[in-house]
N, C-alpha and C. Protein backbone atom coordinates (compact mmCIF):
# COMPACT_ATOMS: atom_id res chain seq x y z
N UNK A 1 -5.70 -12.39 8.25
CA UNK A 1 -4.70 -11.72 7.46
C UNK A 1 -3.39 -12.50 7.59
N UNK A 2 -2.83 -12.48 6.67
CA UNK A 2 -1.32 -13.11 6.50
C UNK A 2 -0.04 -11.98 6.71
N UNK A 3 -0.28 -11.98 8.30
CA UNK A 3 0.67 -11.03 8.24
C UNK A 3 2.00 -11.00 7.95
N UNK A 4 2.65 -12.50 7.78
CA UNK A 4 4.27 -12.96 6.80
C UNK A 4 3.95 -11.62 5.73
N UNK A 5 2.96 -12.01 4.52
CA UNK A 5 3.15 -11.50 3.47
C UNK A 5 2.57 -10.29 3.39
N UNK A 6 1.77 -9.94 4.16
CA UNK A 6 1.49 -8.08 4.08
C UNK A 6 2.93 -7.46 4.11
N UNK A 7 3.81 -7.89 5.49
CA UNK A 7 5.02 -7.15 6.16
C UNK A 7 6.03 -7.23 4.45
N UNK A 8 6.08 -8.59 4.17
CA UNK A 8 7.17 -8.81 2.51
C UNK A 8 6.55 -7.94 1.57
N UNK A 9 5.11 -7.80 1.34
CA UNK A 9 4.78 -6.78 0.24
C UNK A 9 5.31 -5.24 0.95
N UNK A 10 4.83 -5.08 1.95
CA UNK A 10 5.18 -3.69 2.73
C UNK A 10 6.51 -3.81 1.92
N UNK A 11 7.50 -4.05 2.87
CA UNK A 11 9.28 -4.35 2.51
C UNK A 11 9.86 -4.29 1.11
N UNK A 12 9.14 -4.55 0.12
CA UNK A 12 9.13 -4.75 -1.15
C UNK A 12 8.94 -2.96 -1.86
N UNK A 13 7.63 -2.52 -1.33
CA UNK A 13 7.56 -1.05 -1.38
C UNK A 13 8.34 -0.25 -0.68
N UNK A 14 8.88 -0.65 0.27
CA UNK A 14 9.72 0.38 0.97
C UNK A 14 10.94 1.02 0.64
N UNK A 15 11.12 0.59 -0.69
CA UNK A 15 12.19 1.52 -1.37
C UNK A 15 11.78 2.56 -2.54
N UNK A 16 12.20 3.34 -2.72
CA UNK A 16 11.73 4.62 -3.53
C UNK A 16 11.74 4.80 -4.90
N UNK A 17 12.99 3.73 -5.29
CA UNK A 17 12.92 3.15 -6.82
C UNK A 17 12.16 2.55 -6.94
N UNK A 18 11.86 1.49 -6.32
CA UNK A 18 10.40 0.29 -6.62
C UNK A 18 9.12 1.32 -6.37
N UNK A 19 8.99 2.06 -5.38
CA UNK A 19 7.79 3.39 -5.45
C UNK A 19 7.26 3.71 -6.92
N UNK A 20 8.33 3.80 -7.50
CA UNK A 20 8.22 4.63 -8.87
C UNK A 20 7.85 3.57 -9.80
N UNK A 21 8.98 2.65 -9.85
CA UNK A 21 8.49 1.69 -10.75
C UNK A 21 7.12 0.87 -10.49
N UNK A 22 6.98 0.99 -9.44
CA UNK A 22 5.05 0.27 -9.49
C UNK A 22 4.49 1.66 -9.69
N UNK A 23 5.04 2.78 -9.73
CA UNK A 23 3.51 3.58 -10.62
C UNK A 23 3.81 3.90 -11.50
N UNK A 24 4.70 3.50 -12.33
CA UNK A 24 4.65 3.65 -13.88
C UNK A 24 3.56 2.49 -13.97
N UNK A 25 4.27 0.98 -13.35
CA UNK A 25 3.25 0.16 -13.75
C UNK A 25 1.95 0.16 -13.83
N UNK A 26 1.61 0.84 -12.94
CA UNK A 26 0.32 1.36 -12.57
C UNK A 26 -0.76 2.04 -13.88
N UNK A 27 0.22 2.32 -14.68
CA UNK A 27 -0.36 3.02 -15.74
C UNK A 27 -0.06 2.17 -16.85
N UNK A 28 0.65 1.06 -16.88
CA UNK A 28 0.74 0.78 -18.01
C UNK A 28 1.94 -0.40 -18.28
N UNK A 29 2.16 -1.57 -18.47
CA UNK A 29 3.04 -2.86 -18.44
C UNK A 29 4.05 -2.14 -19.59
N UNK A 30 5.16 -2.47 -18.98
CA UNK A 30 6.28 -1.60 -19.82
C UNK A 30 7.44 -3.14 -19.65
N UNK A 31 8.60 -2.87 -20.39
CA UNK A 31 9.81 -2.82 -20.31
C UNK A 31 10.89 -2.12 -19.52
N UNK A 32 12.35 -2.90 -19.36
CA UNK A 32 13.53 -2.00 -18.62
C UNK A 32 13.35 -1.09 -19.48
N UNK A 33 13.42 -0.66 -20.87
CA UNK A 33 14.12 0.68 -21.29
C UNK A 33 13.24 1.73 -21.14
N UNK A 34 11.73 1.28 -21.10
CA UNK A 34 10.79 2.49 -21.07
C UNK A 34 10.83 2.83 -19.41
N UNK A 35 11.39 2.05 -18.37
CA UNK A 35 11.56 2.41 -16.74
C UNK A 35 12.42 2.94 -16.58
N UNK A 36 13.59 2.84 -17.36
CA UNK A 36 15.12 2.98 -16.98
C UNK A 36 14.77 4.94 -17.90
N UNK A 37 14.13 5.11 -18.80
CA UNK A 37 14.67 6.22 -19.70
C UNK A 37 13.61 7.01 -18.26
N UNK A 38 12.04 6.74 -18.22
CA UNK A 38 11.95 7.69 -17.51
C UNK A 38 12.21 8.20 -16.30
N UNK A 39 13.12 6.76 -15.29
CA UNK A 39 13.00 7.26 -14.10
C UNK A 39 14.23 7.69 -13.93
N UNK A 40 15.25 7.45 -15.44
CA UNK A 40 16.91 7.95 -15.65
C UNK A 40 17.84 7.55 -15.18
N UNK A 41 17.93 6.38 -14.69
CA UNK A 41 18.66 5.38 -13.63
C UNK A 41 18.92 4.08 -14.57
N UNK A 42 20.18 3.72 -14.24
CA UNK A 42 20.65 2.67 -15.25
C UNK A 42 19.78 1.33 -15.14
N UNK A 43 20.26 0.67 -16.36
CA UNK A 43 19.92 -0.84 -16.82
C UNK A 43 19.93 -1.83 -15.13
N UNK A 44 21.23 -1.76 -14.96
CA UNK A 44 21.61 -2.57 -13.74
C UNK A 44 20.47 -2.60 -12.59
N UNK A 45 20.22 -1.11 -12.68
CA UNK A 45 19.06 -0.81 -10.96
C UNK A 45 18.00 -1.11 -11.24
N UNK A 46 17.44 -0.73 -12.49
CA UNK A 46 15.94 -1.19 -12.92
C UNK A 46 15.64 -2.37 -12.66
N UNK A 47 16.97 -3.68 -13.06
CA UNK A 47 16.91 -4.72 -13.36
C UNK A 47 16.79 -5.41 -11.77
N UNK A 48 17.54 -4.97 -11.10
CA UNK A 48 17.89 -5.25 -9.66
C UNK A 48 15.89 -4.62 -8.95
N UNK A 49 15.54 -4.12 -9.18
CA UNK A 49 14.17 -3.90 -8.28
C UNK A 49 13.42 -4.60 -8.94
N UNK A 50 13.32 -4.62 -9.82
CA UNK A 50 12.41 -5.39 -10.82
C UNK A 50 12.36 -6.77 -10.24
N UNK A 51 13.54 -7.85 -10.06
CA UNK A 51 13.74 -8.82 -9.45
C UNK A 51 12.74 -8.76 -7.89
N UNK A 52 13.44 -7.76 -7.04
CA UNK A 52 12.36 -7.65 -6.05
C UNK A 52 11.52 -8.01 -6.26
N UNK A 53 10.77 -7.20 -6.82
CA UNK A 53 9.06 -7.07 -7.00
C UNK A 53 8.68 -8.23 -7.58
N UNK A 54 9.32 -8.76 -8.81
CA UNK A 54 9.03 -10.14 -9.06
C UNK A 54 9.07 -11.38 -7.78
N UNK A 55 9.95 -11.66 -7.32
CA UNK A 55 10.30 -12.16 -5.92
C UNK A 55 9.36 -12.42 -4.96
N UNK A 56 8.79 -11.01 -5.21
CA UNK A 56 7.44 -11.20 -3.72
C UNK A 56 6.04 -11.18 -4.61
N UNK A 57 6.06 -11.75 -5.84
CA UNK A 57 5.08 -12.03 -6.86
C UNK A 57 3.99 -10.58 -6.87
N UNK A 58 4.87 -9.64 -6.73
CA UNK A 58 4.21 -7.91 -7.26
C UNK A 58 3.93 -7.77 -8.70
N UNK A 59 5.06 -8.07 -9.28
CA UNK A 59 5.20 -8.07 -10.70
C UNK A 59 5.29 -9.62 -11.49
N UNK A 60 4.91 -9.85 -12.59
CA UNK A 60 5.29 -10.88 -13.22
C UNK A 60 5.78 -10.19 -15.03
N UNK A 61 6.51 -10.67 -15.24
CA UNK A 61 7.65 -10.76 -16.51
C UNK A 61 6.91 -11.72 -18.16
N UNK A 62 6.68 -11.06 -18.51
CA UNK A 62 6.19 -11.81 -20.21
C UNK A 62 7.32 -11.37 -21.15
N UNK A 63 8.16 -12.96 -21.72
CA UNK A 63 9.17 -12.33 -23.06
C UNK A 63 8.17 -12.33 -24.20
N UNK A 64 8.44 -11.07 -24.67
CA UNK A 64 7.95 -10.20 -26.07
C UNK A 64 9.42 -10.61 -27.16
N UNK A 65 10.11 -11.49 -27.80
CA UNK A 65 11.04 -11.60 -28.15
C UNK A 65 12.43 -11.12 -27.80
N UNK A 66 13.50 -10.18 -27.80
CA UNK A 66 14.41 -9.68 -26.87
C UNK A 66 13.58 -8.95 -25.58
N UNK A 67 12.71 -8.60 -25.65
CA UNK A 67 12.24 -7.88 -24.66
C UNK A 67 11.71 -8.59 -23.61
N UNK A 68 11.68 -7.79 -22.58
CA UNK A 68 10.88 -8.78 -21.06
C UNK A 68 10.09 -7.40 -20.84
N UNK A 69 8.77 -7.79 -20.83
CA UNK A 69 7.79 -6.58 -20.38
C UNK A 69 6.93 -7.44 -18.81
N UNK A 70 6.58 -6.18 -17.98
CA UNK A 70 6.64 -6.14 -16.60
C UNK A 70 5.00 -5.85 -16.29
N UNK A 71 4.40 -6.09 -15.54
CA UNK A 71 3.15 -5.75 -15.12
C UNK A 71 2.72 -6.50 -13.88
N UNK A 72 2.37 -5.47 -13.27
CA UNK A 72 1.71 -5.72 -11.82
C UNK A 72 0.48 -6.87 -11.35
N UNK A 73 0.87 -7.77 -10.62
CA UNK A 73 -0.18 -8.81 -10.26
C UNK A 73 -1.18 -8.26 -8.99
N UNK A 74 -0.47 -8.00 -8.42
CA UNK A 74 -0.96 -7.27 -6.93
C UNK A 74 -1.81 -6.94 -6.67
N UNK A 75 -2.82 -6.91 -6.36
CA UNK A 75 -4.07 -6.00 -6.35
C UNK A 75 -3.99 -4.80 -5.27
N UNK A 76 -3.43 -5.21 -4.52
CA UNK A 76 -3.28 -4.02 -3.09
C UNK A 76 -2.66 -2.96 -3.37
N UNK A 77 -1.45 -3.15 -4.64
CA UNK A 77 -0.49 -2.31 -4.83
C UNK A 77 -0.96 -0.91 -5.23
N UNK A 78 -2.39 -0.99 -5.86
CA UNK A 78 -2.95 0.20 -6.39
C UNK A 78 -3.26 0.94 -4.84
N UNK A 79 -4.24 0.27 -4.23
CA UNK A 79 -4.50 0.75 -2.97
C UNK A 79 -3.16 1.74 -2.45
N UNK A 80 -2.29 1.01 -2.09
CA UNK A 80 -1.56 1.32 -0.99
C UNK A 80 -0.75 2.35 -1.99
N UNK A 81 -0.56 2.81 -3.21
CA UNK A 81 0.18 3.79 -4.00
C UNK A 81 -0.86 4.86 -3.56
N UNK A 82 -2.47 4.73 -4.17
CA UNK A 82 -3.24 5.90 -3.61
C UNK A 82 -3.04 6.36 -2.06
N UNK A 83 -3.09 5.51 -1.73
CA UNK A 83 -2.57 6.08 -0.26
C UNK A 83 -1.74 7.00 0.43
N UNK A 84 -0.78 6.57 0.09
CA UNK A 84 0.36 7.17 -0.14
C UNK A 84 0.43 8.56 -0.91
N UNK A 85 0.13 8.54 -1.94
CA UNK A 85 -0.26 9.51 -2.69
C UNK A 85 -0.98 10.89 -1.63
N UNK A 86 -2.10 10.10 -1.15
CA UNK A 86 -2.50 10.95 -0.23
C UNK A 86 -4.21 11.49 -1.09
């Protein structure tokens, strides 16, 4: 096991905005405005976790023309959301 990058993916989830935004992803590769309207939190913050998660290669970014749509690379990420979940 690579425990560097388990602990950075851990670290990466350990905030409660990124919580949310990997389970929207979870359901479905979106955009900031479809993250930002449902989780009701501005442009700026979406944009700021989003980076995270991109960062520790959770998420990767496809431009759709003005748009940047978001979807999960991760494979663990499902795991460890059920988990959690409980």
């Amino acid at each position: 096991m690579d425990y560097e990058r388990e602990s950075e993916l851990l670290k990466a989830l350990g905030h409660p905005i990124r919580l949310q935004i990997v389970e929207e992803l979870l359901l479905d590769e979106c955009n900031v405005n479809k993250i930002m309207n449902t989780l009701n939190i501005p442009q700026s913050i979406v944009s700021q976790h989003l980076g995270v998660l991109k960062n520790k290669r959770i998420v990767v970014a496809r431009k759709e023309g003005v748009r940047t749509c978001y979807r999960l690379v991760e494979k663990k990420v499902q795991s460890i959301v059920n988990i959690l979940k409980g």
